[in-house]
Protein backbone atom coordinates (compact mmCIF):
# COMPACT_ATOMS: atom_id res chain seq x y z
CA UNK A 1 -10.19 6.66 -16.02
CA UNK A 2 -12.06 9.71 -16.42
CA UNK A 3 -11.01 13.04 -15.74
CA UNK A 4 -13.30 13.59 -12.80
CA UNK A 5 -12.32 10.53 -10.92
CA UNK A 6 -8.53 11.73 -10.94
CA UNK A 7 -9.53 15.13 -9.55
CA UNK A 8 -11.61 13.40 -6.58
CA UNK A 9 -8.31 11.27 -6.06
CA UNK A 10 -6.17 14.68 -5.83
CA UNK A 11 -8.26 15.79 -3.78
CA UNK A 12 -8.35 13.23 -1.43
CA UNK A 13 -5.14 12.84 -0.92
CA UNK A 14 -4.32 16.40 -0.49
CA UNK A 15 -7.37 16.18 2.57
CA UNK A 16 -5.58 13.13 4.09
CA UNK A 17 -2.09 14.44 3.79
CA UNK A 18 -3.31 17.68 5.67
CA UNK A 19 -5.26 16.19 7.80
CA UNK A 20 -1.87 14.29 9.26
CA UNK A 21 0.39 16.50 9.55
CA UNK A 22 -2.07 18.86 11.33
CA UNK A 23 -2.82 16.06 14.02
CA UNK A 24 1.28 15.16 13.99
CA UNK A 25 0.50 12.59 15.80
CA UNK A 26 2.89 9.32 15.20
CA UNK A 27 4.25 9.48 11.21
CA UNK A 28 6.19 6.75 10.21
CA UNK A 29 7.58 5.94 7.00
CA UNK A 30 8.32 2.52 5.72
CA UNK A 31 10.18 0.00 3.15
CA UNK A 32 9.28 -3.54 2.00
CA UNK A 33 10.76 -6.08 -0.27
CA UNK A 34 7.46 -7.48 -1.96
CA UNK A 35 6.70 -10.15 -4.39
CA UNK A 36 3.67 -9.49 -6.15
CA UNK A 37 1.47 -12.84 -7.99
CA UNK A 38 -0.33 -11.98 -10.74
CA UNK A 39 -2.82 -14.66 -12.12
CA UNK A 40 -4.51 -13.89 -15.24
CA UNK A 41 -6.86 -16.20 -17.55
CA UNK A 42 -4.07 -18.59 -18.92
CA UNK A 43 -0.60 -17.24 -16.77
CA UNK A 44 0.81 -16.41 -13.38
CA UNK A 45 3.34 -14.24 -13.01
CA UNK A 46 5.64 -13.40 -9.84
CA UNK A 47 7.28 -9.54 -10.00
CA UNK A 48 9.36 -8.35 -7.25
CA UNK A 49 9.95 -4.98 -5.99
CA UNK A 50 10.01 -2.36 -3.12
CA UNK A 51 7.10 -1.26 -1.24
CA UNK A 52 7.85 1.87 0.12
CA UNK A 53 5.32 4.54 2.13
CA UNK A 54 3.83 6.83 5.17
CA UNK A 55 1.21 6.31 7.60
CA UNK A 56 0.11 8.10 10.40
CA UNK A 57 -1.41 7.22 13.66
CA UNK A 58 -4.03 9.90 14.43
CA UNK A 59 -5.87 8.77 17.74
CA UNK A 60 -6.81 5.25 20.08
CA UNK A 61 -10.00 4.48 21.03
CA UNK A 62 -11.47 1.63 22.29
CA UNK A 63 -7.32 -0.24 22.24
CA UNK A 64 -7.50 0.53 18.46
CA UNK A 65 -5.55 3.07 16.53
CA UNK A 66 -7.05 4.47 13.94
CA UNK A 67 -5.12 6.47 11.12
CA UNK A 68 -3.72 6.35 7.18
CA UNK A 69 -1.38 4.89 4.77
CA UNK A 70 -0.23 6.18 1.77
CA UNK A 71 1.99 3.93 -0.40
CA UNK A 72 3.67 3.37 -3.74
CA UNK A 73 4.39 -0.37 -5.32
CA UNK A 74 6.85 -0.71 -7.81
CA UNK A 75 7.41 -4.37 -9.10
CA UNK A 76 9.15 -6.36 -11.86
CA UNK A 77 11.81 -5.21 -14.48
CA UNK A 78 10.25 -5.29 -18.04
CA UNK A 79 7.14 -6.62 -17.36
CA UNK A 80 6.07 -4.36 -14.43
CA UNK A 81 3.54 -3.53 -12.11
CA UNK A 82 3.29 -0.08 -10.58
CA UNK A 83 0.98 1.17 -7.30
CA UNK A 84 0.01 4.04 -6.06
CA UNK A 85 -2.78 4.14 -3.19
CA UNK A 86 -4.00 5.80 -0.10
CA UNK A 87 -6.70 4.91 2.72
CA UNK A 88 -7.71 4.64 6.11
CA UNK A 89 -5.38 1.90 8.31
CA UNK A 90 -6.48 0.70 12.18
CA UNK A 91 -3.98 -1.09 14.45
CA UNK A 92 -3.69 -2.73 17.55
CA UNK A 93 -0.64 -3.35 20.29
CA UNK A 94 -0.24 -6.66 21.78
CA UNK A 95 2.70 -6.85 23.67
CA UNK A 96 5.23 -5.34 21.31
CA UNK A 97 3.26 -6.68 18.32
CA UNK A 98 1.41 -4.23 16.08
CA UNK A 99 -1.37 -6.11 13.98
CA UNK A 100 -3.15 -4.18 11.43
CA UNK A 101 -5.45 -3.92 8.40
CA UNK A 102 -5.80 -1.28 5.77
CA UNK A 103 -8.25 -0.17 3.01
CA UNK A 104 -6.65 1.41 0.22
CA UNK A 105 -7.95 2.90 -3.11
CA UNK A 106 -5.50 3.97 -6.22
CA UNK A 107 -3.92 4.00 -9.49
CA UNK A 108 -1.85 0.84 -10.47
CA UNK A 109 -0.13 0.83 -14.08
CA UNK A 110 0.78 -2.34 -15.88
CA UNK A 111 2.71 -3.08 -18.76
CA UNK A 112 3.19 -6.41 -20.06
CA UNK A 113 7.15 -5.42 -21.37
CA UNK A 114 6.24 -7.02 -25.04
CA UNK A 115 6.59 -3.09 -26.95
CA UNK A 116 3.14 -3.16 -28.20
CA UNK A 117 1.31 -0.29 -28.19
CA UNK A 118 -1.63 -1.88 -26.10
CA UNK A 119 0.93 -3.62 -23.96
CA UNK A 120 0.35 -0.86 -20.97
CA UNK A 121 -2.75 0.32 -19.21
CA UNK A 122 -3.04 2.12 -15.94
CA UNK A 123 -6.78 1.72 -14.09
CA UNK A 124 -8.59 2.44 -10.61
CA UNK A 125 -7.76 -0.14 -7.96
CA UNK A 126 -8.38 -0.90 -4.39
CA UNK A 127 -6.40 -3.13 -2.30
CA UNK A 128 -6.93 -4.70 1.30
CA UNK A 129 -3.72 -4.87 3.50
CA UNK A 130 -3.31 -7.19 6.73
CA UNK A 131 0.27 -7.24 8.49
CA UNK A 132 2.08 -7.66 11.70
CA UNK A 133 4.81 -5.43 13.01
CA UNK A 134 7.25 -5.82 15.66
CA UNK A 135 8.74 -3.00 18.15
CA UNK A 136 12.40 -3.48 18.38
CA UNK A 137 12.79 0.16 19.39
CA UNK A 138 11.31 3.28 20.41
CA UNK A 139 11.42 4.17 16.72
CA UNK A 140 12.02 1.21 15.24
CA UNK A 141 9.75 -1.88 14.04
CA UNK A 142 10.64 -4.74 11.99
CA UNK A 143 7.57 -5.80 9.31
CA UNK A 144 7.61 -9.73 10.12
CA UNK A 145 4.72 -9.92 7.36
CA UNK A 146 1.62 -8.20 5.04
CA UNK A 147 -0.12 -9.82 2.86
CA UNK A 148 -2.37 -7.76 0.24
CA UNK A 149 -4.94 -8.27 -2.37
CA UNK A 150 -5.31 -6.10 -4.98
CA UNK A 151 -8.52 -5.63 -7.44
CA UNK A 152 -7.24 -3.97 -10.43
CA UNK A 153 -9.78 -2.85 -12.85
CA UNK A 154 -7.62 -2.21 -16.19
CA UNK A 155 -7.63 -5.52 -18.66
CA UNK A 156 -10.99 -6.35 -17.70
CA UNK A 157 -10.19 -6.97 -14.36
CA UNK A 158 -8.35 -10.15 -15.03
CA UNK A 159 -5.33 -9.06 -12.68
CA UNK A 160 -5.64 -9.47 -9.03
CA UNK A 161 -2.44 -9.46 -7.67
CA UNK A 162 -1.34 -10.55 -4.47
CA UNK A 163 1.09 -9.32 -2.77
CA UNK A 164 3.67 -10.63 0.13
CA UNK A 165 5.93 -7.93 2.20
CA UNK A 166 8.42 -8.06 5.03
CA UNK A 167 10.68 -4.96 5.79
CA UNK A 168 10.96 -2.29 8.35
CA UNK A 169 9.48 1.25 9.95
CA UNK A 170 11.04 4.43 10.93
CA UNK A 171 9.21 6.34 13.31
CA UNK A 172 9.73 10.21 13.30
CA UNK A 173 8.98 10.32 17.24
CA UNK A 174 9.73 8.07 19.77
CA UNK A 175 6.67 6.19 21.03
């Protein structure tokens, strides 16, 4: 990755962080147990890990809410894959059921856990998010499900993982 593409990632995510906490509207932080499927040209791989992150709901329009993510990956033991990535998130309610989608763009670091010297790359990435929450209390949702798909450009792009998540949400204000 070049220089200038890490400084424009900075940079965003110092704009999104400050743009949420000067709309405070509805921050929420999260955990996840995922599993995470990588297929490459001749293997598949399954690494397991926590999911862990913040979003924030800035505004509803139209029954939509509209608002951010920002979340870190880290799966596997020696042979690991490791996330982080940041992007714009909308959601819906349907009664007590919070379906959503997300757009996220990152860094994601692999390493293969042989020792070699090219055994490791880290790369751009973006990743598309779909999941379904569940209100059990004011503050409190359970994450039935969220699937992702990553594109990870490192290795020639022969990594896509895909990811599986359940866990649950901790909201800092009761909604």
């Amino acid at each position: 990755m070049r220089f200038g593409g890490l400084k424009a990632l900075v940079l965003g995510f110092a704009v999104l962080v400050g743009a949420g906490t000067a709309a405070s509207a509805q921050v929420a932080f999260y955990g996840d147990f995922s599993a995470s499927k990588l297929t490459n040209l001749t293997n598949t791989y399954v690494l397991y890990g926590p999911t862990v992150g913040l979003q924030d709901d800035l505004g509803t329009k139209f029954g939509l809410t509209g608002g951010f993510d920002i979340r870190g990956g880290f799966y596997g033991g020696s042979q690991r894959l490791d996330e982080i990535s940041f992007g714009p998130r909308v959601s819906g309610h349907v009664k007590g059921f919070m379906p959503y989608g997300e757009f996220l763009v990152g860094l994601a670091r692999y390493n293969d856990g042989l020792g070699r010297k090219s055994s490791g790359t880290t790369d751009e990435q973006f990743e598309l998010n779909v999941g379904l929450d569940r209100m059990i209390t004011p503050r409190f949702d359970v994450r039935f499900f969220e699937f992702g798909y990553q594109e990870y450009f490192a290795l020639g792009g022969q990594f896509n993982p895909k990811t599986f998540s359940a866990g649950v949400v901790y909201h800092l204000r009761k909604r």
